[in-house]
PDB file of N, CA and C in Angstrom:
ATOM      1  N   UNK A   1     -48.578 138.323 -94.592  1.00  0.00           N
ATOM      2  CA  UNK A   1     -49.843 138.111 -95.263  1.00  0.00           C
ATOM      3  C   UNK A   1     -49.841 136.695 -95.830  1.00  0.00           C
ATOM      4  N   UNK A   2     -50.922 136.187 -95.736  1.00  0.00           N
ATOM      5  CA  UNK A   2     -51.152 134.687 -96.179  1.00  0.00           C
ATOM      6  C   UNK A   2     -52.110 135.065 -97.060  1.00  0.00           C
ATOM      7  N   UNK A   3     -51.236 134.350 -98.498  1.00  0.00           N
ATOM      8  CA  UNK A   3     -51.795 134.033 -99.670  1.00  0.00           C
ATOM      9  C   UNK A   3     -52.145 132.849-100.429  1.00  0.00           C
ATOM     10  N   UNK A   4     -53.296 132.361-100.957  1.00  0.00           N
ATOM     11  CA  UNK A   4     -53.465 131.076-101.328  1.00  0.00           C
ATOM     12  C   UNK A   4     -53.678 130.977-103.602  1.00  0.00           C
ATOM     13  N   UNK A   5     -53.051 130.346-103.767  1.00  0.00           N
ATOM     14  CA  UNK A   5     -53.245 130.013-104.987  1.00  0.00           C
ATOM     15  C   UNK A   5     -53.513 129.131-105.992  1.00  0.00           C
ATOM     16  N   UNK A   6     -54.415 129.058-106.611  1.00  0.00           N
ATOM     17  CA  UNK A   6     -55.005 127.969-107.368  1.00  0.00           C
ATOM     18  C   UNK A   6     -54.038 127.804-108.889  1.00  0.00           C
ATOM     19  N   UNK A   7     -53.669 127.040-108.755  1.00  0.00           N
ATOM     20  CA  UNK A   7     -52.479 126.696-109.942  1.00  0.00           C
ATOM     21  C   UNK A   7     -52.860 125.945-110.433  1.00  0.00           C
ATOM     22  N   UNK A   8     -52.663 125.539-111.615  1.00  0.00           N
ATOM     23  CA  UNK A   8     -52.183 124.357-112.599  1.00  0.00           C
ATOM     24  C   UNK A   8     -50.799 123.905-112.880  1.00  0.00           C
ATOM     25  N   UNK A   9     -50.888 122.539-113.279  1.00  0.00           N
ATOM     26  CA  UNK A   9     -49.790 122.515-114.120  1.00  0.00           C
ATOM     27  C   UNK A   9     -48.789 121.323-112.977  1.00  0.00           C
ATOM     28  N   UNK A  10     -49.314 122.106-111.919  1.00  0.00           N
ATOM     29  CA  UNK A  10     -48.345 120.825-110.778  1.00  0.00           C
ATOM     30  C   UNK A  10     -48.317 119.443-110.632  1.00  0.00           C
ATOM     31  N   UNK A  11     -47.286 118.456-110.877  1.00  0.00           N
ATOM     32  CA  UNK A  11     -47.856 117.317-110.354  1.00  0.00           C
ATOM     33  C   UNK A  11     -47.182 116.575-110.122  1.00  0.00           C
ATOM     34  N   UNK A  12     -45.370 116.584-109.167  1.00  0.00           N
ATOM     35  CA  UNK A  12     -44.871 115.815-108.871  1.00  0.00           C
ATOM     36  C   UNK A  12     -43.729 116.502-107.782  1.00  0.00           C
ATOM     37  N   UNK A  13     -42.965 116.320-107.134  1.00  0.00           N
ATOM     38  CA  UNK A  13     -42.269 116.597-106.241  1.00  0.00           C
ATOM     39  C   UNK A  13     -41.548 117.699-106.588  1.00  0.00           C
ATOM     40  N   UNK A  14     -40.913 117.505-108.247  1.00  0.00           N
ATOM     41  CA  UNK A  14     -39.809 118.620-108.558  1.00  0.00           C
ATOM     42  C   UNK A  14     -40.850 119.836-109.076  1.00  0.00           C
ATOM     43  N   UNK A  15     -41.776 120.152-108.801  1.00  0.00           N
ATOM     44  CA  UNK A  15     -42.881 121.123-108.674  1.00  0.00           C
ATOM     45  C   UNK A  15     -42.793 121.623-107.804  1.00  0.00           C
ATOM     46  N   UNK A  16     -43.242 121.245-106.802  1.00  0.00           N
ATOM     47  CA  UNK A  16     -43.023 121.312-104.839  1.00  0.00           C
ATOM     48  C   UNK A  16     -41.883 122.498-105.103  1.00  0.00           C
ATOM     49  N   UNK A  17     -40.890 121.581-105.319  1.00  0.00           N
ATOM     50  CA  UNK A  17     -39.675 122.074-105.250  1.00  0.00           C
ATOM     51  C   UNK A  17     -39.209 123.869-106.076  1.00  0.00           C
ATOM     52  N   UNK A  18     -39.807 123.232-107.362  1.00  0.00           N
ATOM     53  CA  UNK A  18     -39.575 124.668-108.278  1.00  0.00           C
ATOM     54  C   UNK A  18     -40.563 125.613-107.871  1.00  0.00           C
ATOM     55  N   UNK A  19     -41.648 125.645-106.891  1.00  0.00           N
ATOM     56  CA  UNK A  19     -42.295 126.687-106.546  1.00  0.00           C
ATOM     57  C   UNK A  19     -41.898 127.041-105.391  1.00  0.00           C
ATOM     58  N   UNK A  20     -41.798 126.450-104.982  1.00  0.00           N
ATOM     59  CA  UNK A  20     -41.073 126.808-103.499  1.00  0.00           C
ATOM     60  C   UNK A  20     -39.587 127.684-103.441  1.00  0.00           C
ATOM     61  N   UNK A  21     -38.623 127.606-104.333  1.00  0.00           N
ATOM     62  CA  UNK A  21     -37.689 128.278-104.921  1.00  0.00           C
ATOM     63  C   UNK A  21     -37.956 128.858-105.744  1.00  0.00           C
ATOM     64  N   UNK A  22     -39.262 129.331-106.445  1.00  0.00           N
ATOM     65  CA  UNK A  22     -38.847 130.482-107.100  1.00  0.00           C
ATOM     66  C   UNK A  22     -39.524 131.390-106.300  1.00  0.00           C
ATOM     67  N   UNK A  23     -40.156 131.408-105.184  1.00  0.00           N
ATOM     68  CA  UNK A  23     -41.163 132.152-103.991  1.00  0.00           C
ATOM     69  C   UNK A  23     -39.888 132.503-103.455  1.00  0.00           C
ATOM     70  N   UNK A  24     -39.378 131.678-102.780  1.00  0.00           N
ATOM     71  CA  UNK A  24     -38.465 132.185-101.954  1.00  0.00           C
ATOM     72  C   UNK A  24     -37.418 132.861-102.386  1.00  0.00           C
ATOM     73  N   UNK A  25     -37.158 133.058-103.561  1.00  0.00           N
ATOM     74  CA  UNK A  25     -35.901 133.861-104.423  1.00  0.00           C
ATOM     75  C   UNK A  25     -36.510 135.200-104.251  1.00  0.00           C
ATOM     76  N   UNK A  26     -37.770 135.760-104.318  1.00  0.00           N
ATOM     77  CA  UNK A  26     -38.087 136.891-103.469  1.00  0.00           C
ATOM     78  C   UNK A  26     -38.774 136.990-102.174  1.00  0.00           C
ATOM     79  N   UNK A  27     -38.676 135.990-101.097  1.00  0.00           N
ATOM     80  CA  UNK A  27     -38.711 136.355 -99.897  1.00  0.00           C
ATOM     81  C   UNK A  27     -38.174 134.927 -99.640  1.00  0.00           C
ATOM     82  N   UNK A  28     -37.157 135.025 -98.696  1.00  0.00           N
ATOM     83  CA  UNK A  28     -36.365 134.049 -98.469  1.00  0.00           C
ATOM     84  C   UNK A  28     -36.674 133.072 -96.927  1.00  0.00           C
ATOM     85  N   UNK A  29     -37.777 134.044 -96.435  1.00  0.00           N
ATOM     86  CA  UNK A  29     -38.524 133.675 -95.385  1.00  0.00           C
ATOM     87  C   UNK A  29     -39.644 132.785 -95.044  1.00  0.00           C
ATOM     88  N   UNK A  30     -40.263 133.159 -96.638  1.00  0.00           N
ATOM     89  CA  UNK A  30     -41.488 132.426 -96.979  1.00  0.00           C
ATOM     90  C   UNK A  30     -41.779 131.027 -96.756  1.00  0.00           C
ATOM     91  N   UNK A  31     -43.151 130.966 -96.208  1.00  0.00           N
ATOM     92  CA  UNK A  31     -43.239 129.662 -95.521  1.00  0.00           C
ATOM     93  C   UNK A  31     -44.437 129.089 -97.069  1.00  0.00           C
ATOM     94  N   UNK A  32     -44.234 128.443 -97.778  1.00  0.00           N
ATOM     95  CA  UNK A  32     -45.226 127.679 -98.582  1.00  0.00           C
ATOM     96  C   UNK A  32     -45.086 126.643 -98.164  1.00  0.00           C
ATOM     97  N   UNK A  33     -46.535 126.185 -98.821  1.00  0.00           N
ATOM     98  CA  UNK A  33     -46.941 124.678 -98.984  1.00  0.00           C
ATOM     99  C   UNK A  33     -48.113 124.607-100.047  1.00  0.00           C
ATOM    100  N   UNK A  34     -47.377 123.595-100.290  1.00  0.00           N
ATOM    101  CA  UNK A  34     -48.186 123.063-101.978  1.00  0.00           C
ATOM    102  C   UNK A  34     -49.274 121.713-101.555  1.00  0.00           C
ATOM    103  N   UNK A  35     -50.169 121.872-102.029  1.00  0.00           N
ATOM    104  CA  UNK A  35     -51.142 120.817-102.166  1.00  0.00           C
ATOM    105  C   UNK A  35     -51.484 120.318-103.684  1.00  0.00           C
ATOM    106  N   UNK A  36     -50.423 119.092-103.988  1.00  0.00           N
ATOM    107  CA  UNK A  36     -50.374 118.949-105.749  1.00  0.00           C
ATOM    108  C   UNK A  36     -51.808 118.382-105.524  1.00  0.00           C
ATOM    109  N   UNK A  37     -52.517 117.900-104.857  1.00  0.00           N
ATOM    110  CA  UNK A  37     -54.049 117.118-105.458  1.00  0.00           C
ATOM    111  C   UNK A  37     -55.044 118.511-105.326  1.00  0.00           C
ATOM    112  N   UNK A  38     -55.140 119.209-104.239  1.00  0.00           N
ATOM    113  CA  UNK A  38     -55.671 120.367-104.921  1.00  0.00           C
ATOM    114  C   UNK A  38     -55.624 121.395-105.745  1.00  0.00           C
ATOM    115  N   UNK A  39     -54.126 121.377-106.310  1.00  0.00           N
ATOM    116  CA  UNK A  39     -53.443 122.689-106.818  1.00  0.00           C
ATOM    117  C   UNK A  39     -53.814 123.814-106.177  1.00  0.00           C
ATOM    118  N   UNK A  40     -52.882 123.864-105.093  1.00  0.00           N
ATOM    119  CA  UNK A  40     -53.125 124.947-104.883  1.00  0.00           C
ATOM    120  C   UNK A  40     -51.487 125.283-103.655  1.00  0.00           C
ATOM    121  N   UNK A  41     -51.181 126.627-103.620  1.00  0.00           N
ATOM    122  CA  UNK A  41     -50.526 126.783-102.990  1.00  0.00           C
ATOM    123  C   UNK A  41     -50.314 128.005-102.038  1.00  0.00           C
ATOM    124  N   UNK A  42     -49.827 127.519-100.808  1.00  0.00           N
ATOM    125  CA  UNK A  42     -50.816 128.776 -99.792  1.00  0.00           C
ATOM    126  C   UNK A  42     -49.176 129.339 -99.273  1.00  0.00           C
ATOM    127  N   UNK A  43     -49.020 130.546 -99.287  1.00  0.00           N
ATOM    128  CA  UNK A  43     -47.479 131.158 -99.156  1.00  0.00           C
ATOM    129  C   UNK A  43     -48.286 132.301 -98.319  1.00  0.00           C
ATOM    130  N   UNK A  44     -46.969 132.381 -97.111  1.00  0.00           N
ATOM    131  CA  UNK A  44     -47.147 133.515 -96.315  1.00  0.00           C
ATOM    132  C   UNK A  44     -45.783 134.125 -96.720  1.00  0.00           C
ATOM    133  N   UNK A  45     -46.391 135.584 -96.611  1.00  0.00           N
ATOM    134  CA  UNK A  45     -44.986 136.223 -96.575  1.00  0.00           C
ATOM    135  C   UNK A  45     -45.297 137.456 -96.608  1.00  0.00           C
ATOM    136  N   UNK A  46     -44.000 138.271 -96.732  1.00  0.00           N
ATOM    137  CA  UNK A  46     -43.972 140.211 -96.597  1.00  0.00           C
ATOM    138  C   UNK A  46     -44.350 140.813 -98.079  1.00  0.00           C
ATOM    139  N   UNK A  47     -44.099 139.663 -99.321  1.00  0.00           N
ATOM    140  CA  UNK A  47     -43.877 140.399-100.680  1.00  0.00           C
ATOM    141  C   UNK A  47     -45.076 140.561-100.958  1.00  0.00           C
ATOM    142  N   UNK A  48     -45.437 141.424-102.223  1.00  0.00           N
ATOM    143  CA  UNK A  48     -47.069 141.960-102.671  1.00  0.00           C
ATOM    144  C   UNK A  48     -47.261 140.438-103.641  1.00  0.00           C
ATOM    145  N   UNK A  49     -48.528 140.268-103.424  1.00  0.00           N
ATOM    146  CA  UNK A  49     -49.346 139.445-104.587  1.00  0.00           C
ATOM    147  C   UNK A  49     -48.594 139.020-105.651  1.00  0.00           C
ATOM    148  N   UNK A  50     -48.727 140.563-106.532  1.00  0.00           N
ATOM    149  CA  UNK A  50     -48.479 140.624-107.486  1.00  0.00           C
ATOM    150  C   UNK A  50     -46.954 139.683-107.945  1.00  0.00           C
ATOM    151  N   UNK A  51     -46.048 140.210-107.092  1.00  0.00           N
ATOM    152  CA  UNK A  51     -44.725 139.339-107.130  1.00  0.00           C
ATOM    153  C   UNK A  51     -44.288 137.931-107.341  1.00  0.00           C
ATOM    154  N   UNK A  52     -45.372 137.411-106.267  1.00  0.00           N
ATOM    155  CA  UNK A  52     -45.163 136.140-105.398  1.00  0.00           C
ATOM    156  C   UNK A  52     -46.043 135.058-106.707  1.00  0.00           C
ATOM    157  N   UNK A  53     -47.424 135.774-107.337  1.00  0.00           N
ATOM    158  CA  UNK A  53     -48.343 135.399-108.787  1.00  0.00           C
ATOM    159  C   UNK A  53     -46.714 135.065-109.913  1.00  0.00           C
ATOM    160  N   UNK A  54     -46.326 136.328-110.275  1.00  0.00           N
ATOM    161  CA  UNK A  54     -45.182 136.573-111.191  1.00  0.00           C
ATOM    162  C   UNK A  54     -44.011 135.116-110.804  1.00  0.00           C
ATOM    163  N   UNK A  55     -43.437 135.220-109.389  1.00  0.00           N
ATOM    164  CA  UNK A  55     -42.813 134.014-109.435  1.00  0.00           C
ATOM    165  C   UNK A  55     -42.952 132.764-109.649  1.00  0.00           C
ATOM    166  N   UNK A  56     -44.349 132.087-109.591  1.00  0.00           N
ATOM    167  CA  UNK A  56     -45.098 130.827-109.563  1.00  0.00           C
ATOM    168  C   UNK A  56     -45.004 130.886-111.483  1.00  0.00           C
ATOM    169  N   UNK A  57     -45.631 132.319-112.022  1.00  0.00           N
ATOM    170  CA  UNK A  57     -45.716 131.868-113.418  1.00  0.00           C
ATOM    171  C   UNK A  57     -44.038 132.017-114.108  1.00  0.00           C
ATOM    172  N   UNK A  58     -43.303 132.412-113.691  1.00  0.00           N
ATOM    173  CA  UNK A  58     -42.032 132.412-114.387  1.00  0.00           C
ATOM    174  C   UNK A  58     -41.691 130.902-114.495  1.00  0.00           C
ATOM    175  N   UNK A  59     -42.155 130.167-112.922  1.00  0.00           N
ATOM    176  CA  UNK A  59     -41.413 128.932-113.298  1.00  0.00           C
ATOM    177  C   UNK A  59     -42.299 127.819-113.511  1.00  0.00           C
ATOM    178  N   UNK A  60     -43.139 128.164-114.522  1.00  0.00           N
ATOM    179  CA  UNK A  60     -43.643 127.240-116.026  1.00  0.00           C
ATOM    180  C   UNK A  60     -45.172 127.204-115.318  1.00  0.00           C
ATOM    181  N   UNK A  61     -45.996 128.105-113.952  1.00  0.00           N
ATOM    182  CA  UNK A  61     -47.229 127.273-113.862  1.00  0.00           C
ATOM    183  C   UNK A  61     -48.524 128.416-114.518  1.00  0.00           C
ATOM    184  N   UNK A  62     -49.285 127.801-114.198  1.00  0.00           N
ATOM    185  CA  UNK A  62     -50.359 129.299-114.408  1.00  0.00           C
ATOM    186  C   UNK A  62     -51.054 128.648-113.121  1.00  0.00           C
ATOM    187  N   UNK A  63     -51.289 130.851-113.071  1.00  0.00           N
ATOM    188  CA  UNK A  63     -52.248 130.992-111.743  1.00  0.00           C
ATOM    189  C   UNK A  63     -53.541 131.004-112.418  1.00  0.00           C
ATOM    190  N   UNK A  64     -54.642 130.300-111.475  1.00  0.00           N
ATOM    191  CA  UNK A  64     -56.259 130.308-112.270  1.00  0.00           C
ATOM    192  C   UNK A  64     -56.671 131.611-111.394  1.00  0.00           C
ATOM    193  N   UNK A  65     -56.306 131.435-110.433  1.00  0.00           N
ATOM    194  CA  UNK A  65     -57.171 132.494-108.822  1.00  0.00           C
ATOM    195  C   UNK A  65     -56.100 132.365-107.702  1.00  0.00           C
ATOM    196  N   UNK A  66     -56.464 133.578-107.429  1.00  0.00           N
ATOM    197  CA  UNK A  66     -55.632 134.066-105.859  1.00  0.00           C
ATOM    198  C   UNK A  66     -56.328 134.227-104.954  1.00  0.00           C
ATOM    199  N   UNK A  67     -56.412 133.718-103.617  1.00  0.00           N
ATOM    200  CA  UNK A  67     -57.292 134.101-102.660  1.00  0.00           C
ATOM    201  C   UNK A  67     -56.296 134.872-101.644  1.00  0.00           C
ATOM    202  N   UNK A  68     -56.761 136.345-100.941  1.00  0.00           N
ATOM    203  CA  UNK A  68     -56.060 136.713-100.017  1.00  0.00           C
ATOM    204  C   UNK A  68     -56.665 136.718 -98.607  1.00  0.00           C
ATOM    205  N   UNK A  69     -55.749 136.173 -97.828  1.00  0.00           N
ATOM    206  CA  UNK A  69     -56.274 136.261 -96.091  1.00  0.00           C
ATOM    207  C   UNK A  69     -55.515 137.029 -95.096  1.00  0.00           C
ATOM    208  N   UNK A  70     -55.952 137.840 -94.625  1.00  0.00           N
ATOM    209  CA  UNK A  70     -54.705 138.070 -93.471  1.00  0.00           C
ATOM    210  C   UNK A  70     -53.951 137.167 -92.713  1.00  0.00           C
ATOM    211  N   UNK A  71     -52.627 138.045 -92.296  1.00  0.00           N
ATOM    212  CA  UNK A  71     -52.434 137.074 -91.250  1.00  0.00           C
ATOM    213  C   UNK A  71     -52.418 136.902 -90.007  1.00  0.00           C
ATOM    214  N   UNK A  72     -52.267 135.999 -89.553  1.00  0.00           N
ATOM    215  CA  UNK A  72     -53.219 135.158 -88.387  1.00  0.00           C
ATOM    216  C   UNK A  72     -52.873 136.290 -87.011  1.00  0.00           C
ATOM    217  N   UNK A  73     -51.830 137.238 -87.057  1.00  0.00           N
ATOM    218  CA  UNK A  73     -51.344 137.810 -86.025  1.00  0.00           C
ATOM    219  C   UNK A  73     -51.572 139.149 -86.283  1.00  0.00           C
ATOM    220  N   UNK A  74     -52.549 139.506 -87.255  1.00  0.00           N
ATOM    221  CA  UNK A  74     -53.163 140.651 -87.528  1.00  0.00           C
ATOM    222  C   UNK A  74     -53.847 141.291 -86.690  1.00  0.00           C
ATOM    223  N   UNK A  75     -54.429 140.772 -85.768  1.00  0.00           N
ATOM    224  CA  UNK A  75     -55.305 141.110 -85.246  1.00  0.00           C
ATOM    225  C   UNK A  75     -54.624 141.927 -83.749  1.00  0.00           C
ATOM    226  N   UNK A  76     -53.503 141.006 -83.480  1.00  0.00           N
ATOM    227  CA  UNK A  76     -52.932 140.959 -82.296  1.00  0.00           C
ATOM    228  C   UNK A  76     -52.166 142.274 -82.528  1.00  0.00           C
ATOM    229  N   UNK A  77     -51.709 142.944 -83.914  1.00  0.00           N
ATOM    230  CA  UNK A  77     -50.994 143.493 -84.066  1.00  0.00           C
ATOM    231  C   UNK A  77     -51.707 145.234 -83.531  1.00  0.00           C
ATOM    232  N   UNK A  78     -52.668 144.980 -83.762  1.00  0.00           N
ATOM    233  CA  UNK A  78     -53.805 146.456 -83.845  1.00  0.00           C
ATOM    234  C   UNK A  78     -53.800 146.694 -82.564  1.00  0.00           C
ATOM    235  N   UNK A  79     -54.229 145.264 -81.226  1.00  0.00           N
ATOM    236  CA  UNK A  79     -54.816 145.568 -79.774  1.00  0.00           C
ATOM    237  C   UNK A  79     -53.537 146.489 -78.982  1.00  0.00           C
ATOM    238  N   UNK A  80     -53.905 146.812 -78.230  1.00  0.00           N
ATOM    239  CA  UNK A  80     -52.877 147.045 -77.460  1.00  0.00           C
ATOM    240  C   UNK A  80     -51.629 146.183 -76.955  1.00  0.00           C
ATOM    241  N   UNK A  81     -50.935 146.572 -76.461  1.00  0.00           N
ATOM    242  CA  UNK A  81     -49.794 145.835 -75.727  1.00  0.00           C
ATOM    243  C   UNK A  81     -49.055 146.361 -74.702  1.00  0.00           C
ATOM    244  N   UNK A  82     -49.053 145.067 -74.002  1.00  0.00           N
ATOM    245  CA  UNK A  82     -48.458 145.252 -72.369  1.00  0.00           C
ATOM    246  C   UNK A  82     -47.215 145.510 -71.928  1.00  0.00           C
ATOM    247  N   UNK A  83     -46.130 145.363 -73.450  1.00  0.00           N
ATOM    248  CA  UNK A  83     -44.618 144.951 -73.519  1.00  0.00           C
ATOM    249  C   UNK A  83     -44.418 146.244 -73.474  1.00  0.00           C
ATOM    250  N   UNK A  84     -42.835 146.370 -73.777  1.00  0.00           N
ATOM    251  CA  UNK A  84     -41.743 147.483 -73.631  1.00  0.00           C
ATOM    252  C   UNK A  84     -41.632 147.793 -75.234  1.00  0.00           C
ATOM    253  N   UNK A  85     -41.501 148.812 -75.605  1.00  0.00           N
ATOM    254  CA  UNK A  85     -41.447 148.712 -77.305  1.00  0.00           C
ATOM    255  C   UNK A  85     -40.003 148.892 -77.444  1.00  0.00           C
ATOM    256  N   UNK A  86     -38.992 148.163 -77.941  1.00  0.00           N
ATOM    257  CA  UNK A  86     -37.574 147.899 -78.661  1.00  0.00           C
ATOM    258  C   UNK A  86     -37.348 148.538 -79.133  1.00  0.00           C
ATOM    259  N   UNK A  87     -36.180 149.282 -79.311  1.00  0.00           N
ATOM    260  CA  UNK A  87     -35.424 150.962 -79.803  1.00  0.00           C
ATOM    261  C   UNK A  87     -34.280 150.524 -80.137  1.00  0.00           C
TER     262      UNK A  87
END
């Protein structure tokens, strides 16, 4: 699931950095990216909202708004498929 978040508070590299590690301390997979001139930061991953909100504010930011989108392979996931299913 791709999640986008409107933050404050960001505004220099070791930001980048401290959000990006404290996201990934619960999903270690997680693909973010921070946009410090928009504040905002858009994280895909498996964990709920709620979590991923909680990690951004532990390490010093506030969330203003969360936007949620699916993700991009959602769709693909529902149609059918032509493959062998893995056991």
């Amino acid at each position: 699931m791709k999640t986008e978040f409107h933050v404050e508070g960001m505004s220099c590299q070791h930001c980048v950095a401290a959000v990006t590690n404290a996201v990934r301390e619960h999903d270690d997979a997680a693909n973010v990216q921070v946009d410090l001139e928009a504040g905002r930061i858009a994280v895909e991953s498996t964990q709920a909202v709620d979590v991923l909100k909680a990690a951004i504010e532990d390490a010093g930011y506030t969330v203003k708004d969360v936007l949620r989108r699916a993700s991009a392979d959602a769709g693909a996931a529902s149609g059918s498929s032509s493959g062998s299913v893995a056991r």
